[in-house]
PDB file of N, CA and C in Angstrom:
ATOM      1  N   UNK A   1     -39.720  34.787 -53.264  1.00  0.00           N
ATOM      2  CA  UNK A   1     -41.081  34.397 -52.935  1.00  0.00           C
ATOM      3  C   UNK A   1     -41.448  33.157 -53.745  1.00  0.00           C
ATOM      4  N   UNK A   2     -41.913  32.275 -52.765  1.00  0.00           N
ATOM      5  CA  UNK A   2     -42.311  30.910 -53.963  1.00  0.00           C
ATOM      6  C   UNK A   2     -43.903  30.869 -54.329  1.00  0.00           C
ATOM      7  N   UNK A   3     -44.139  30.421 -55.374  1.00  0.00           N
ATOM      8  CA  UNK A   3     -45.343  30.327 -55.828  1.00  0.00           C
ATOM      9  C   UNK A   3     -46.204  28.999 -55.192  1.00  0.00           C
ATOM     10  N   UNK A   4     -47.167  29.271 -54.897  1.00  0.00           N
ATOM     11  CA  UNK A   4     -48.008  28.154 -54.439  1.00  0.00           C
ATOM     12  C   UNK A   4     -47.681  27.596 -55.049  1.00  0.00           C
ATOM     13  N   UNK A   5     -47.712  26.229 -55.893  1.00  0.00           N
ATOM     14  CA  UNK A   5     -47.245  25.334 -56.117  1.00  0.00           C
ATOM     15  C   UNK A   5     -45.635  24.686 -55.895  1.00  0.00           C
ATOM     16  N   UNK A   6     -44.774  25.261 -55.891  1.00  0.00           N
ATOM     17  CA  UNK A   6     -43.694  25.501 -55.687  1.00  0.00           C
ATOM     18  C   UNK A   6     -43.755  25.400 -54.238  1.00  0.00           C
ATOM     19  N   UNK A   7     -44.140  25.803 -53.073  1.00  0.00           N
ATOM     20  CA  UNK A   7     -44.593  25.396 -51.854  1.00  0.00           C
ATOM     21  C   UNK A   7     -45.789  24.366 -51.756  1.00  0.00           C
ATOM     22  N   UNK A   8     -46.072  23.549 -52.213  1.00  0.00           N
ATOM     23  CA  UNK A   8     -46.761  22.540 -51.781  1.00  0.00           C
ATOM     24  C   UNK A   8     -46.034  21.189 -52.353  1.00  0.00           C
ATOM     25  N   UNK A   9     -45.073  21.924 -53.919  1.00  0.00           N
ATOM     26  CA  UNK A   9     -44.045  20.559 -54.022  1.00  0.00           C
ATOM     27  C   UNK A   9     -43.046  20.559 -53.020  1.00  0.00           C
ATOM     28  N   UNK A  10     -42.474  21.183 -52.316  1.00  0.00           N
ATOM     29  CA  UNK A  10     -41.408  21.061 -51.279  1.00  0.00           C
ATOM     30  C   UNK A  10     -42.019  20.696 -50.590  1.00  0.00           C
ATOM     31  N   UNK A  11     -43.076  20.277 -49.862  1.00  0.00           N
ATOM     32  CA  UNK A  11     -44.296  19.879 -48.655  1.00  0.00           C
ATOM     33  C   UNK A  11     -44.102  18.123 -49.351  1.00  0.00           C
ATOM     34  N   UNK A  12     -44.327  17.824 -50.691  1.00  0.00           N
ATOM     35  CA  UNK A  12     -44.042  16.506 -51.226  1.00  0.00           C
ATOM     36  C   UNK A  12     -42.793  15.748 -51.592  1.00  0.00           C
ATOM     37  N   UNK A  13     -42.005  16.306 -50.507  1.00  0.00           N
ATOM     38  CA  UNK A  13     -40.540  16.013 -50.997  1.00  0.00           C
ATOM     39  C   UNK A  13     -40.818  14.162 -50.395  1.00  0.00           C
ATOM     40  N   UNK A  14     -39.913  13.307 -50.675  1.00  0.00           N
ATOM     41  CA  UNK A  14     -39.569  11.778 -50.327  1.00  0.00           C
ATOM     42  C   UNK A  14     -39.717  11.526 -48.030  1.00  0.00           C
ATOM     43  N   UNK A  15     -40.339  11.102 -47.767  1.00  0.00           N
ATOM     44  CA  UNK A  15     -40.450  11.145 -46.762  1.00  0.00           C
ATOM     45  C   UNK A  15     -39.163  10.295 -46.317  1.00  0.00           C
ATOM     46  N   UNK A  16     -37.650  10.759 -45.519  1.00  0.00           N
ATOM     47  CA  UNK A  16     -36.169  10.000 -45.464  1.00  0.00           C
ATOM     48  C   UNK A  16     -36.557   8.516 -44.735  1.00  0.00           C
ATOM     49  N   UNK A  17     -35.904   7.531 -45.239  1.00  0.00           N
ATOM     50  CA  UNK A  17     -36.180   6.034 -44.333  1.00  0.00           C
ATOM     51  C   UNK A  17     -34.990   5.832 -43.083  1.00  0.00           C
ATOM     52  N   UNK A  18     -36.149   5.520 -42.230  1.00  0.00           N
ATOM     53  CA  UNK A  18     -34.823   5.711 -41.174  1.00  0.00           C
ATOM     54  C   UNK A  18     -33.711   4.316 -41.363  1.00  0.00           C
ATOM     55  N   UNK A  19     -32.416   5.292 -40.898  1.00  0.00           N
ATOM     56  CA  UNK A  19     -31.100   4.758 -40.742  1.00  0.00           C
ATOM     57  C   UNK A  19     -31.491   2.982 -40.492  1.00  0.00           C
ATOM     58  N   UNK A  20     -30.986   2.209 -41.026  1.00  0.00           N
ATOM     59  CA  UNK A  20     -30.842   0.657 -40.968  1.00  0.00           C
ATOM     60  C   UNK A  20     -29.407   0.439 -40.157  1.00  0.00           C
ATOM     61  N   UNK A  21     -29.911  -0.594 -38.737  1.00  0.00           N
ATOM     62  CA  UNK A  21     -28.582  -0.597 -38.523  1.00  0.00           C
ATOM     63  C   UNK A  21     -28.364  -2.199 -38.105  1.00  0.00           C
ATOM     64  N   UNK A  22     -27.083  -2.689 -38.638  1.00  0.00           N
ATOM     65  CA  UNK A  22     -26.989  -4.203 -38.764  1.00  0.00           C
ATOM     66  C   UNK A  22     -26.908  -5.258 -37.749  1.00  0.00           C
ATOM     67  N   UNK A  23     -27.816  -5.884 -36.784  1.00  0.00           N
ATOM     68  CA  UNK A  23     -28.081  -6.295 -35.651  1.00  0.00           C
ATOM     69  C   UNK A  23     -27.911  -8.150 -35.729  1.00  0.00           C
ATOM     70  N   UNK A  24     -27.185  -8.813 -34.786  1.00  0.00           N
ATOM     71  CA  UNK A  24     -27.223 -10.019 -34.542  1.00  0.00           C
ATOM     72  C   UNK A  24     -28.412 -10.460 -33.599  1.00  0.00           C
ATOM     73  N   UNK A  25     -29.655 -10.285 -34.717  1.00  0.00           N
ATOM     74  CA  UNK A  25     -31.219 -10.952 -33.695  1.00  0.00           C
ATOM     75  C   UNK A  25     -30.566 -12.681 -33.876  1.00  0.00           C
ATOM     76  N   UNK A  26     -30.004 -13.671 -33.355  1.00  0.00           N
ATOM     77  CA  UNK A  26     -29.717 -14.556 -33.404  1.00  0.00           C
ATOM     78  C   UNK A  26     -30.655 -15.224 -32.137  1.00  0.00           C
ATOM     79  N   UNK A  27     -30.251 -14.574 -31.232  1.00  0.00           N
ATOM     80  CA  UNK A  27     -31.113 -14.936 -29.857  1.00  0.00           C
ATOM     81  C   UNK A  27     -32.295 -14.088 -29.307  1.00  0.00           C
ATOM     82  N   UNK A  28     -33.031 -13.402 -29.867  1.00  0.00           N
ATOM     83  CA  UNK A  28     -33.633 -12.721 -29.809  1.00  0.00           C
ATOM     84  C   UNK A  28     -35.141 -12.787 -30.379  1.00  0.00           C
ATOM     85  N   UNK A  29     -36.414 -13.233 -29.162  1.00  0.00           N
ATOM     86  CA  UNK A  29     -37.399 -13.329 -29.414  1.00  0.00           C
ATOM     87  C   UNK A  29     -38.265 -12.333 -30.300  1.00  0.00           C
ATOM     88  N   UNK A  30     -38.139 -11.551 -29.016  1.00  0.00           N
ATOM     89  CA  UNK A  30     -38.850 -10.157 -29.451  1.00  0.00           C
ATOM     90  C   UNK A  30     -37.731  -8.891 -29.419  1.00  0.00           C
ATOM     91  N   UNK A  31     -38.148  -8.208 -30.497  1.00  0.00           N
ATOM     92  CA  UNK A  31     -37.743  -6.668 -30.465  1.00  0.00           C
ATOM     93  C   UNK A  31     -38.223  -5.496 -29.867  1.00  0.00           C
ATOM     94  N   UNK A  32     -37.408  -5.204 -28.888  1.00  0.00           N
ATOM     95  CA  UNK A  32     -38.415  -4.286 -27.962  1.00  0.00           C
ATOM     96  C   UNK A  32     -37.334  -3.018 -28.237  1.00  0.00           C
ATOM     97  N   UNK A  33     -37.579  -1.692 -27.957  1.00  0.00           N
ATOM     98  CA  UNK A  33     -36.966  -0.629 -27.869  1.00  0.00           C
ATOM     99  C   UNK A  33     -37.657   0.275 -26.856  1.00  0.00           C
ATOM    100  N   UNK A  34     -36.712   0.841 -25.843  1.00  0.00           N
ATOM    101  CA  UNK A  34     -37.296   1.719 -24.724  1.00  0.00           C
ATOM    102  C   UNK A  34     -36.762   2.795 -25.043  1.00  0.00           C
ATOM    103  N   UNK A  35     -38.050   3.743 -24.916  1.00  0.00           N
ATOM    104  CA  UNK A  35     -37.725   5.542 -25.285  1.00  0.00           C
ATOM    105  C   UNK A  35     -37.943   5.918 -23.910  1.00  0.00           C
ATOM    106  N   UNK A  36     -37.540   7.198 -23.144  1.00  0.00           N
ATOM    107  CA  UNK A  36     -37.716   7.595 -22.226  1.00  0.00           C
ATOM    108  C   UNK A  36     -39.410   8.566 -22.829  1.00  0.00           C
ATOM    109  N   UNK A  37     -40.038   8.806 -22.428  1.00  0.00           N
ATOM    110  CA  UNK A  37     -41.392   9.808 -22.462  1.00  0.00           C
ATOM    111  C   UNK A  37     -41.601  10.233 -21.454  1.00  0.00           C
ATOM    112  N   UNK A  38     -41.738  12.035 -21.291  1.00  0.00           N
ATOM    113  CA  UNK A  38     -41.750  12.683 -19.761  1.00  0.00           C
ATOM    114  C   UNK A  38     -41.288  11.450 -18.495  1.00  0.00           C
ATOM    115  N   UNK A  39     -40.132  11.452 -18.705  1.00  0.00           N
ATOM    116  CA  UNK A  39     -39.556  10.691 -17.409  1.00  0.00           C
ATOM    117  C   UNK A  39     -39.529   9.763 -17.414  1.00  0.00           C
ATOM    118  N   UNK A  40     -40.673   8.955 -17.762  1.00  0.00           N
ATOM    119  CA  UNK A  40     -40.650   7.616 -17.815  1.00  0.00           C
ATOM    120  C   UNK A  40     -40.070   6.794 -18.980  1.00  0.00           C
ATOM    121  N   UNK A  41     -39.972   5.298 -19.112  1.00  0.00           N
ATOM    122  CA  UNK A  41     -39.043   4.771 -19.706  1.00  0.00           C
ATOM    123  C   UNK A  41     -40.471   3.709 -20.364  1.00  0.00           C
ATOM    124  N   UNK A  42     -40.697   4.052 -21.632  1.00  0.00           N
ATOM    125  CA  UNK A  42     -41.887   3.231 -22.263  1.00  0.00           C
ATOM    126  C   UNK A  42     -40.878   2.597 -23.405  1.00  0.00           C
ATOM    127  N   UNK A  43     -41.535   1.002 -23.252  1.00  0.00           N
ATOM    128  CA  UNK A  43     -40.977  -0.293 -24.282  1.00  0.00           C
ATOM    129  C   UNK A  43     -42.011   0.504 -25.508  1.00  0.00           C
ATOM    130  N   UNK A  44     -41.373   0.311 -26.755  1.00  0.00           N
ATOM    131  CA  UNK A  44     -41.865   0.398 -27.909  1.00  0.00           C
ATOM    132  C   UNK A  44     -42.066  -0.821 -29.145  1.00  0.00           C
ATOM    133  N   UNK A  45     -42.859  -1.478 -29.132  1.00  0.00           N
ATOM    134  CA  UNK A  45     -42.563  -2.748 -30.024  1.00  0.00           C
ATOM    135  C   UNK A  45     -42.271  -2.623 -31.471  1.00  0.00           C
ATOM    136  N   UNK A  46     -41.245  -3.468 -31.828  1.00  0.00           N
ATOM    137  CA  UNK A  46     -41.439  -3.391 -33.864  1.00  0.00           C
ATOM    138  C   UNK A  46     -42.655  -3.535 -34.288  1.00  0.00           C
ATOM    139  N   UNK A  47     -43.525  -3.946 -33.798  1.00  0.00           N
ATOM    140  CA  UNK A  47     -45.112  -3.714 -34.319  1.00  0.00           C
ATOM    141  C   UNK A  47     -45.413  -2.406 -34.499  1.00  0.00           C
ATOM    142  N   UNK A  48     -45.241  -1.789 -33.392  1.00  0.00           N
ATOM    143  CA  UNK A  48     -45.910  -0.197 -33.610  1.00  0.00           C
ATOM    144  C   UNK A  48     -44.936   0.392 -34.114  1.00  0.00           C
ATOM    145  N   UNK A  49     -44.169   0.054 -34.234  1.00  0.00           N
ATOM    146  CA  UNK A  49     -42.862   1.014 -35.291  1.00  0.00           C
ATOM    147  C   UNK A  49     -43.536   0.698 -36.901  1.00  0.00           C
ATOM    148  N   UNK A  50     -43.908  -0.380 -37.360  1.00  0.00           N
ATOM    149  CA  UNK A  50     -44.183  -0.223 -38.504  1.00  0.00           C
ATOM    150  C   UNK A  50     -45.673  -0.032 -38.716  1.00  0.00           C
ATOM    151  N   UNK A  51     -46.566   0.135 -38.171  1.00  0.00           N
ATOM    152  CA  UNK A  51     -47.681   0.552 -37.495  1.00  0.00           C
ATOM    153  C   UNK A  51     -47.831   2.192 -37.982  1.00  0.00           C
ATOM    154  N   UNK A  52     -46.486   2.759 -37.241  1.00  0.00           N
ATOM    155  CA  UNK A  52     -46.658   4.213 -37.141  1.00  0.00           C
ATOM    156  C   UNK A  52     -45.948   4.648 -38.809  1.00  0.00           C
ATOM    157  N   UNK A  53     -45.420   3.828 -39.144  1.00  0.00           N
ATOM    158  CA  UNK A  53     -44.081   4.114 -40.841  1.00  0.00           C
ATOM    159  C   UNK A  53     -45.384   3.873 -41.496  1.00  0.00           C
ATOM    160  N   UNK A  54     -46.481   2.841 -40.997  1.00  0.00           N
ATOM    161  CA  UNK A  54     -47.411   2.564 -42.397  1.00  0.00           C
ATOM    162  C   UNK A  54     -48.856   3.904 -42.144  1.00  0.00           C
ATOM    163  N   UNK A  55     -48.778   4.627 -41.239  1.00  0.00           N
ATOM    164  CA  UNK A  55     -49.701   5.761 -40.550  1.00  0.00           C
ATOM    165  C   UNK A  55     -49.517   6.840 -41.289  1.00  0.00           C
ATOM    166  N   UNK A  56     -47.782   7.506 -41.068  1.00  0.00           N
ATOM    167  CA  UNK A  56     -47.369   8.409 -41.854  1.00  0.00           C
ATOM    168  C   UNK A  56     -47.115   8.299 -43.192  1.00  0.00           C
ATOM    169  N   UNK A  57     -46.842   6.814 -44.028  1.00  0.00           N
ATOM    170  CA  UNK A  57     -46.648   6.482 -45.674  1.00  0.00           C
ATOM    171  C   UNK A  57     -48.549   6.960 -46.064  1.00  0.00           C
ATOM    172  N   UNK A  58     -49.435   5.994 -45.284  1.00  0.00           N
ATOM    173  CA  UNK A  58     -51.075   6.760 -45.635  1.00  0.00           C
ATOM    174  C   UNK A  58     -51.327   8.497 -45.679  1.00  0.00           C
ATOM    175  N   UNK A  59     -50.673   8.816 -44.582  1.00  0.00           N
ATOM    176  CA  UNK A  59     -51.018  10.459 -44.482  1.00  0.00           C
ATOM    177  C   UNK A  59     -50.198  11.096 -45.664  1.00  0.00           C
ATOM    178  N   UNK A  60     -48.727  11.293 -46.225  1.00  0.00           N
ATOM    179  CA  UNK A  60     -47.879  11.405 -46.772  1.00  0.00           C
ATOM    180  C   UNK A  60     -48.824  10.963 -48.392  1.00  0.00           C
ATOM    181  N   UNK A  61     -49.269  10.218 -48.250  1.00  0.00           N
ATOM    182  CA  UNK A  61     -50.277  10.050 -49.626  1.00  0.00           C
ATOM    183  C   UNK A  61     -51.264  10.289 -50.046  1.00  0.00           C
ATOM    184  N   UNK A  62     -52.212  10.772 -48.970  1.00  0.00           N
ATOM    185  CA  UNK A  62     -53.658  11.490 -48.948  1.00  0.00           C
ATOM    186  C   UNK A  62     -52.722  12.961 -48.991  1.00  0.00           C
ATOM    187  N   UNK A  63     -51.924  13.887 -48.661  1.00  0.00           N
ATOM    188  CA  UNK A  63     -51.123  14.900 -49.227  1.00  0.00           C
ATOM    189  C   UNK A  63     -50.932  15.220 -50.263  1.00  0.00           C
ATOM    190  N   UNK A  64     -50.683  14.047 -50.985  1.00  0.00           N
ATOM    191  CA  UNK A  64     -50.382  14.527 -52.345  1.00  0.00           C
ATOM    192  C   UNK A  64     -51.582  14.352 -52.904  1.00  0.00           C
ATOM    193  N   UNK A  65     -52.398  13.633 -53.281  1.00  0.00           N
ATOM    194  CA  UNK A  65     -53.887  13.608 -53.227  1.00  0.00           C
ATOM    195  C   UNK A  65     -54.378  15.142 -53.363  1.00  0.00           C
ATOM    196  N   UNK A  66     -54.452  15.641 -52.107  1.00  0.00           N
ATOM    197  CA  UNK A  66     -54.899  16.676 -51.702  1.00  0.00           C
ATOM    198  C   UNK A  66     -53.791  17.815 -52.518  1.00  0.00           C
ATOM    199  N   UNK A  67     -53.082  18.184 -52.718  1.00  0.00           N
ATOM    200  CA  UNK A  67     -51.867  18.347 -53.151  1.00  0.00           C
ATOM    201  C   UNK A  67     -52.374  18.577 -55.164  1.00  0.00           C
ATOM    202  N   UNK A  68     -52.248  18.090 -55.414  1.00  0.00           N
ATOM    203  CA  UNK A  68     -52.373  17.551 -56.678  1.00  0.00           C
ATOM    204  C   UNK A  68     -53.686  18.284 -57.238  1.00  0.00           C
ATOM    205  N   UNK A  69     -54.916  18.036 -55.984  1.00  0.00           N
ATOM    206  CA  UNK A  69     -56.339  18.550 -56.240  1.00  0.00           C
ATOM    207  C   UNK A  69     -56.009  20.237 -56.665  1.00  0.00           C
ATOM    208  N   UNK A  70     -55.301  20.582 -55.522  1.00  0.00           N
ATOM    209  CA  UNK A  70     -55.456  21.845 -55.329  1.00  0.00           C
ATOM    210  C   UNK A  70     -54.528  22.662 -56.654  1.00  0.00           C
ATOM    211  N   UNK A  71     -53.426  21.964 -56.693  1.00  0.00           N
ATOM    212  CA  UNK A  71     -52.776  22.281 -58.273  1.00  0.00           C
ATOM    213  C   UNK A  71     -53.604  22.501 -59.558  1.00  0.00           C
ATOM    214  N   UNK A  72     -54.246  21.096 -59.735  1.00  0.00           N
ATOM    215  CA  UNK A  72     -55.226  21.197 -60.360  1.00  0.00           C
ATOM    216  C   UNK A  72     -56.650  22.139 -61.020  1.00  0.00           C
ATOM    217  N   UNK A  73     -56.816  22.357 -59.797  1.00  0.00           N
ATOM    218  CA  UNK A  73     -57.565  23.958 -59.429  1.00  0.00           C
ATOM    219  C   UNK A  73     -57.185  25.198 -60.064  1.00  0.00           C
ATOM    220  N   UNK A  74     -55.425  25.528 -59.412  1.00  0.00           N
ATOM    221  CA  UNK A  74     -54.683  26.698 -59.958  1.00  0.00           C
ATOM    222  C   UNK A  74     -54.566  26.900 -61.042  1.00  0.00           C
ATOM    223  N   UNK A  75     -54.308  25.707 -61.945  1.00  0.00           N
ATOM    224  CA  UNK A  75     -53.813  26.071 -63.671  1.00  0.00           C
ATOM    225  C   UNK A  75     -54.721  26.721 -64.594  1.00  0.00           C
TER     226      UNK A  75
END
């Protein structure tokens, strides 16, 4: 059985960076990436990719925030 705290530090573990993979943008304006979503085939831009990395790094930090409060509390 883990102790509250002990479950809210495993909740604060390192959020993993996704895989880097080594690309010849030589000719390449824009970076587009297509995901399929229910069926359809939606372009995803490097904008909203780091858009959404800088969404979850904010949430991931108001956590520990919150996190920390509540520790705080327990002792």
């Amino acid at each position: 059985m883990f102790t509250q705290e002990e479950q809210y530090t495993e909740l604060l573990e390192p959020i993993p960076e996704p895989q880097q993979v080594p690309q010849n943008d030589n000719n390449v304006i824009s970076e587009v990436t297509n995901v399929e979503q229910d069926g359809e085939t939606v372009e995803q831009h490097s904008a909203n990719l780091e858009e959404t990395r800088a969404l979850y790094e904010s949430l991931y930090q108001n956590l520990a925030v919150e996190v920390e409060k509540v520790n705080s509390v327990n002792r």
